[in-house]
N, C-alpha and C. Protein backbone atom coordinates (compact mmCIF):
# COMPACT_ATOMS: atom_id res chain seq x y z
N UNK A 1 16.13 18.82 -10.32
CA UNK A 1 16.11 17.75 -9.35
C UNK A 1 16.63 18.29 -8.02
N UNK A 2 15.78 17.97 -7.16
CA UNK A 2 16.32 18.26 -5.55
C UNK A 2 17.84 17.55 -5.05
N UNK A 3 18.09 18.34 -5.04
CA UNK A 3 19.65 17.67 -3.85
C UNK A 3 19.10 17.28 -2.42
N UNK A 4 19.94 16.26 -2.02
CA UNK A 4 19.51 16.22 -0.78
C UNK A 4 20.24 16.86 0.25
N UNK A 5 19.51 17.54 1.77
CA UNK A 5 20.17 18.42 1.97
C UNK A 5 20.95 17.30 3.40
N UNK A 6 22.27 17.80 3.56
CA UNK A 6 23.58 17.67 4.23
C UNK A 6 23.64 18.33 4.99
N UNK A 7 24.09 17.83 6.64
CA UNK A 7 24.85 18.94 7.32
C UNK A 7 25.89 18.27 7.58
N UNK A 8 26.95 19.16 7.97
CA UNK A 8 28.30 18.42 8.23
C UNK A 8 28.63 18.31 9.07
N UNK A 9 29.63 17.31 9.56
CA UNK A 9 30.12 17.20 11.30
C UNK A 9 31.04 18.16 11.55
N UNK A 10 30.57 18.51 13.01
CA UNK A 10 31.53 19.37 13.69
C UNK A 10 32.62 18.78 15.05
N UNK A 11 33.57 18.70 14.46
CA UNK A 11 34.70 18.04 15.29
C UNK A 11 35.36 18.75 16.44
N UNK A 12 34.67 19.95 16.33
CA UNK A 12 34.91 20.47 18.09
C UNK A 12 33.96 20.36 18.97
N UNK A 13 32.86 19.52 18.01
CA UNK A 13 31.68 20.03 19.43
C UNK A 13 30.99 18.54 19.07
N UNK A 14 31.27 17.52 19.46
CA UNK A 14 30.49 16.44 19.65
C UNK A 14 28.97 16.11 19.74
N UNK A 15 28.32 16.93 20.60
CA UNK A 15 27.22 17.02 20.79
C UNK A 15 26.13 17.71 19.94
N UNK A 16 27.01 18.45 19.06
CA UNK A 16 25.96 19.20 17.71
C UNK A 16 26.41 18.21 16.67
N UNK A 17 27.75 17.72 16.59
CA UNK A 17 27.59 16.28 15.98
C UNK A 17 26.65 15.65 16.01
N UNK A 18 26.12 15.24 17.10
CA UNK A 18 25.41 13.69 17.26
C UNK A 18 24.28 14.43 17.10
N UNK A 19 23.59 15.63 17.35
CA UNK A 19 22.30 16.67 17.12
C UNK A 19 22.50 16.41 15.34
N UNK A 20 23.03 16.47 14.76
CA UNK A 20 23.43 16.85 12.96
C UNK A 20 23.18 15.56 12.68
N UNK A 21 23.69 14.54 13.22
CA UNK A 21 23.51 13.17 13.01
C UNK A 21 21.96 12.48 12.74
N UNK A 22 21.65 12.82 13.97
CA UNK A 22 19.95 12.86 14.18
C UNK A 22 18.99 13.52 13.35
N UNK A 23 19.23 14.66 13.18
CA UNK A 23 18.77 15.68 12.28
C UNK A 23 18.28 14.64 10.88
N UNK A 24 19.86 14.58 10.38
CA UNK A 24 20.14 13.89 8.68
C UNK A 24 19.27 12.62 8.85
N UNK A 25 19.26 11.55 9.78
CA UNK A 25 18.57 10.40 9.96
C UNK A 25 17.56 10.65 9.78
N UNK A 26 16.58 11.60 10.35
CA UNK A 26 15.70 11.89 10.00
C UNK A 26 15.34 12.89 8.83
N UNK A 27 15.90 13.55 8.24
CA UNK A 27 15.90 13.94 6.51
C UNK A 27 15.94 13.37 5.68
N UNK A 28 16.92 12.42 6.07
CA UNK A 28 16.60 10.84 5.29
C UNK A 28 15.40 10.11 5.41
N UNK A 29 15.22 9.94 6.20
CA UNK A 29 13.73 9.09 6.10
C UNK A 29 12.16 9.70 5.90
N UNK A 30 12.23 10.64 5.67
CA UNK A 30 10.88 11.36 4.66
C UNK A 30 11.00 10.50 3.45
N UNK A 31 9.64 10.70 3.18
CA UNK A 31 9.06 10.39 1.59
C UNK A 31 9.39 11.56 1.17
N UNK A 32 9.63 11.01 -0.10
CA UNK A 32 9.76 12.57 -1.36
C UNK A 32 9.01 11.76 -2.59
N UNK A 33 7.73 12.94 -2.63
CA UNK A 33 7.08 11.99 -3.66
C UNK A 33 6.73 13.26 -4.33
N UNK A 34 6.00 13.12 -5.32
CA UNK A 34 5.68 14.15 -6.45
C UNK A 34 3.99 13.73 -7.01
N UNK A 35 3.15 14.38 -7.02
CA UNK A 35 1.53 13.67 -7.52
C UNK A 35 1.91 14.69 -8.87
N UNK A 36 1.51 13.78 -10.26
CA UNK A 36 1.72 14.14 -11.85
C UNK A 36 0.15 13.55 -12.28
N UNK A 37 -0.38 14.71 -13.32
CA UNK A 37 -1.34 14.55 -14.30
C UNK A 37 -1.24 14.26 -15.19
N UNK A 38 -1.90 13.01 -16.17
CA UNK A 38 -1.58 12.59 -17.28
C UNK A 38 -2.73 12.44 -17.70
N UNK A 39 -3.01 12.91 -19.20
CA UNK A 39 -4.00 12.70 -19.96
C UNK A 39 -3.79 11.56 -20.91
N UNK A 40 -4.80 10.85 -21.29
CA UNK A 40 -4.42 9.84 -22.54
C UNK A 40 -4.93 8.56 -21.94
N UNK A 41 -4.58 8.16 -23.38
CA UNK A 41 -4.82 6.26 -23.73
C UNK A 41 -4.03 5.61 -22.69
N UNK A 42 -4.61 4.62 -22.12
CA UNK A 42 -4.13 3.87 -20.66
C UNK A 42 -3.48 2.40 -22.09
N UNK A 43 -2.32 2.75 -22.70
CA UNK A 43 -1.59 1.72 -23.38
C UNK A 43 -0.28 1.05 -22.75
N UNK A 44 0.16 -0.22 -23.78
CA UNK A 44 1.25 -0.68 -22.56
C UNK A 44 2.39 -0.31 -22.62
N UNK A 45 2.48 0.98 -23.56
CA UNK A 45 4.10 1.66 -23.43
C UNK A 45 3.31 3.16 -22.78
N UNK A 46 2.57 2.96 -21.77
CA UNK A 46 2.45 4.87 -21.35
C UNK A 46 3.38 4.98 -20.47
N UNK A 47 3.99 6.02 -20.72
CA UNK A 47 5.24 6.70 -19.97
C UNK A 47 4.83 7.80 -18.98
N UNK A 48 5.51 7.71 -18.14
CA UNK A 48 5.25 8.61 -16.95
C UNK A 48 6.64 9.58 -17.40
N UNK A 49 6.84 10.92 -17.12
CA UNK A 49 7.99 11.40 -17.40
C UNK A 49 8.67 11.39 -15.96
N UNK A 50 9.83 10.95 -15.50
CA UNK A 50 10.20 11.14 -13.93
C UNK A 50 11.87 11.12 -14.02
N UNK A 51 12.35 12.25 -13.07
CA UNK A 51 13.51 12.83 -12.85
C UNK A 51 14.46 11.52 -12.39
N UNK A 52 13.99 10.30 -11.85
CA UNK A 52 14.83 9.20 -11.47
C UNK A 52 14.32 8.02 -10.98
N UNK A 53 14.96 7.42 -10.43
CA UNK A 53 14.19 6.26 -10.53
C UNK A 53 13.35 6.02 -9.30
N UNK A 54 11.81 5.45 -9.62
CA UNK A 54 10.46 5.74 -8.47
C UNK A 54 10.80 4.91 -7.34
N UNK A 55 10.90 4.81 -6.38
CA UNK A 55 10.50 3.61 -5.69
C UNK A 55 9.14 2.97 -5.77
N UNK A 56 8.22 4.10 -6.00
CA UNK A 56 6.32 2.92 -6.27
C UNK A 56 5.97 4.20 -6.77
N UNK A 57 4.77 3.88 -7.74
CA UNK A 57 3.84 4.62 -8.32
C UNK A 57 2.25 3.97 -8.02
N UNK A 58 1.74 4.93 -7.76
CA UNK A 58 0.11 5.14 -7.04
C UNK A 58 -0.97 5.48 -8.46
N UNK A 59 -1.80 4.78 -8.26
CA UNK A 59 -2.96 5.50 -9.02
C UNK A 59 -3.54 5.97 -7.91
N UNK A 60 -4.18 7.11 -8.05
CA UNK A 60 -4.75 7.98 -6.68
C UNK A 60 -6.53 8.45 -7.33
N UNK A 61 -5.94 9.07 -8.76
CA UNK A 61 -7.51 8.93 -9.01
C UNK A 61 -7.52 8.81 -10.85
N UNK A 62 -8.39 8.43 -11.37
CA UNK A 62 -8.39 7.77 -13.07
C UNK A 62 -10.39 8.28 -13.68
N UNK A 63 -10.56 9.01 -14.42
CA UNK A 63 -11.69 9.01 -15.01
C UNK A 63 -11.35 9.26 -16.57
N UNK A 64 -12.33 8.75 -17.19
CA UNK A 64 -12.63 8.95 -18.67
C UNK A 64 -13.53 10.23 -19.03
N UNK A 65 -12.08 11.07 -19.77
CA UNK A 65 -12.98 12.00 -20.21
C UNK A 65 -14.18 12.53 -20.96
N UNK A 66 -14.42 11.33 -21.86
CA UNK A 66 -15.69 11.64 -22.62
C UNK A 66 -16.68 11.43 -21.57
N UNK A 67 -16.98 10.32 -20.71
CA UNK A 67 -17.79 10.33 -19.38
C UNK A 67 -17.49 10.51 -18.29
N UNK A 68 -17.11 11.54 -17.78
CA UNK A 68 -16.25 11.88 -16.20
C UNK A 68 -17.37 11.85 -15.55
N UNK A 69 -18.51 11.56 -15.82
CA UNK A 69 -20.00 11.05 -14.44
C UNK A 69 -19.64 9.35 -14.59
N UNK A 70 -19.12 8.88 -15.15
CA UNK A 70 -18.84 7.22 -15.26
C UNK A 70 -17.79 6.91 -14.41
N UNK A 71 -18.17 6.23 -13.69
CA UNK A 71 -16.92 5.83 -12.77
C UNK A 71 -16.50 4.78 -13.41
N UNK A 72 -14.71 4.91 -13.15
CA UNK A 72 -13.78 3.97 -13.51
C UNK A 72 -13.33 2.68 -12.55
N UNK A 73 -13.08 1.56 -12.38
CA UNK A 73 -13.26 0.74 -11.42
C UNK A 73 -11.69 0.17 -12.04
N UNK A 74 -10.78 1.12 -10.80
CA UNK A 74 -9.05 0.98 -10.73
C UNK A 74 -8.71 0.45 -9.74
N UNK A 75 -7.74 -0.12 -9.42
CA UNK A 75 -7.04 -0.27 -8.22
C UNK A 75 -5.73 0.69 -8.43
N UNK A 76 -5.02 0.86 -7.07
CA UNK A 76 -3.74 1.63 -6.78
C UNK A 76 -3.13 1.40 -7.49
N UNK A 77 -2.87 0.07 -7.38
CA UNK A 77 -1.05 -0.34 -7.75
C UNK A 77 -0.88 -0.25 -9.11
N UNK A 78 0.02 0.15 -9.77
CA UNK A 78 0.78 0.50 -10.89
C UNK A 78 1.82 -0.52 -11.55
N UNK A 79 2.19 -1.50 -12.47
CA UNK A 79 3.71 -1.47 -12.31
C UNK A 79 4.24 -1.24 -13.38
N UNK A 80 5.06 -1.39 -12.83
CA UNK A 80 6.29 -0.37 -14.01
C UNK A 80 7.47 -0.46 -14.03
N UNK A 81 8.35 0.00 -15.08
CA UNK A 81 9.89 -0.42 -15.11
C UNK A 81 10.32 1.12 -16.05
N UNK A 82 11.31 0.96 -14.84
CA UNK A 82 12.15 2.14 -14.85
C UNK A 82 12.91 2.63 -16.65
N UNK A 83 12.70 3.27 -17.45
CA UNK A 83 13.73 3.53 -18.44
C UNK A 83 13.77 4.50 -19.20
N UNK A 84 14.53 5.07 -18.72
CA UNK A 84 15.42 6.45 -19.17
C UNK A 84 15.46 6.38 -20.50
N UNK A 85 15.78 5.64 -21.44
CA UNK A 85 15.58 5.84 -22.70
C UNK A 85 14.47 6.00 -23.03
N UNK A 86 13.57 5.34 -22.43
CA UNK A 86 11.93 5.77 -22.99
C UNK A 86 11.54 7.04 -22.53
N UNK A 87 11.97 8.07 -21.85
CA UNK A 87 11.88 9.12 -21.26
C UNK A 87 11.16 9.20 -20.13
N UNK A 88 11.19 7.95 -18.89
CA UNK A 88 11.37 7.67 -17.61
C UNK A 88 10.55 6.46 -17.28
N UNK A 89 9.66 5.76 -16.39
CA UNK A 89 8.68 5.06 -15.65
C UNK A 89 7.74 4.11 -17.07
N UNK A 90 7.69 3.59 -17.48
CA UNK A 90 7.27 2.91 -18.91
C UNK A 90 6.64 1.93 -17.50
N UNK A 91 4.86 2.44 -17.79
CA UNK A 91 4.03 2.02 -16.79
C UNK A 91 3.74 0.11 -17.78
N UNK A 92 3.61 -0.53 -17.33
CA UNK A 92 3.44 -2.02 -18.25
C UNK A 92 1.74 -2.27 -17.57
N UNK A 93 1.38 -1.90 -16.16
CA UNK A 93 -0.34 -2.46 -16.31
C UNK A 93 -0.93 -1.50 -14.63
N UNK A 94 -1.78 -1.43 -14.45
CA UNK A 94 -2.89 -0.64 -13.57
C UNK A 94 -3.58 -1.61 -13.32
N UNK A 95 -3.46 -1.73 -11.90
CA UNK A 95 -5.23 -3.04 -11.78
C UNK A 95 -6.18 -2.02 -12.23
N UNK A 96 -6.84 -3.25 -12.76
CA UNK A 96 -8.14 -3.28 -12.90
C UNK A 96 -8.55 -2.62 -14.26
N UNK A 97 -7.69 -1.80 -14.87
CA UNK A 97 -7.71 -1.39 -15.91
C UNK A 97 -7.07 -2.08 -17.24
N UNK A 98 -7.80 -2.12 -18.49
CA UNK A 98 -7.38 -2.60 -19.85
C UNK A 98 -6.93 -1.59 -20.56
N UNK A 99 -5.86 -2.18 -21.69
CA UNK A 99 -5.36 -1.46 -22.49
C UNK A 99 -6.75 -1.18 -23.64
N UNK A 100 -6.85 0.36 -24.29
CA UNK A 100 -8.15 0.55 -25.20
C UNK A 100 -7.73 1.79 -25.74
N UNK A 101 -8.70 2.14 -26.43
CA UNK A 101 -8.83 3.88 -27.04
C UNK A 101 -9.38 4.66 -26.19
N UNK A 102 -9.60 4.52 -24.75
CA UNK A 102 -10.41 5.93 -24.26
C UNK A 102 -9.52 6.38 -23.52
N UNK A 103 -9.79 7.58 -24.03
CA UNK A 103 -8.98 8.63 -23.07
C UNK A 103 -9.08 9.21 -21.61
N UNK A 104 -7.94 8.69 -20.80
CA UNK A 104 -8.57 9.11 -19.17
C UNK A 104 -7.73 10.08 -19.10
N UNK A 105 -8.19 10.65 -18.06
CA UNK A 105 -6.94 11.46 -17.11
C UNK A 105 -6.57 10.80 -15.76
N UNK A 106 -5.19 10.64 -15.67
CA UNK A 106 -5.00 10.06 -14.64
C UNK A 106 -4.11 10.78 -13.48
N UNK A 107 -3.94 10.75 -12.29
CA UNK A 107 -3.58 11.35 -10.84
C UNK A 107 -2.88 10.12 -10.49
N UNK A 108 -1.28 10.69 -11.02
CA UNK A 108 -0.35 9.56 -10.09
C UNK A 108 0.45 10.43 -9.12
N UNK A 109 0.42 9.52 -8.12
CA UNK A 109 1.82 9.82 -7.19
C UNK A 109 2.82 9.22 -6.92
N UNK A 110 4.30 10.04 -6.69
CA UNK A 110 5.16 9.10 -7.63
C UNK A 110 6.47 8.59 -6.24
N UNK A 111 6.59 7.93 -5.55
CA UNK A 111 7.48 8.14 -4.62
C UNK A 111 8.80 7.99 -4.72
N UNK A 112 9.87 8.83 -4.15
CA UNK A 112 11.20 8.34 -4.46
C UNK A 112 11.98 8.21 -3.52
């Protein structure tokens, strides 16, 4: 897991203070996201594996492998609930998609 990176204040020099200040404000406010491949049954315990907890998860792209010339008709949004005991992101539904036996591969991106 990434640390986030810190700079520290400098109390003799004010002005690389308030430069360090600025800096971090803006280190802070990047996205840190991660795009993960998952193969498998689109069921309602599929688990995403993730280092902590997401702020949003993306479907970005979804096909079925027995017909990858068949287009799949998904929407983005994901939802999901966070749990570490399940071994992270325990996805509960995908627009547009049903729970079944076919196997997709799916392209999430994961933001934190």
């Amino acid at each position: 897991m990434k640390k986030p990176l810190r700079f520290r204040q400098d109390a003799k020099n004010p002005e690389l203070s308030k430069l360090a200040r600025d800096v971090q404000e803006a280190l802070d406010s990047t996205v840190d996201y991660e795009l993960k491949d998952v193969v498998g049954e689109f069921t309602s315990n599929t688990t995403i594996a993730v280092p902590r907890v997401p702020r949003a998860i993306e479907l970005i792209n979804c096909f079925a492998l027995a017909a990858p010339e068949t287009p799949v008709l998904y929407g983005s949004r994901v939802n999901f609930v966070y749990r570490p005991q399940s071994g992270g992101a325990l996805v509960t539904g995908i627009e547009g998609l049903t729970t079944g036996t076919t196997i997709y591969q799916f392209l999430f991106r994961i933001s934190y």
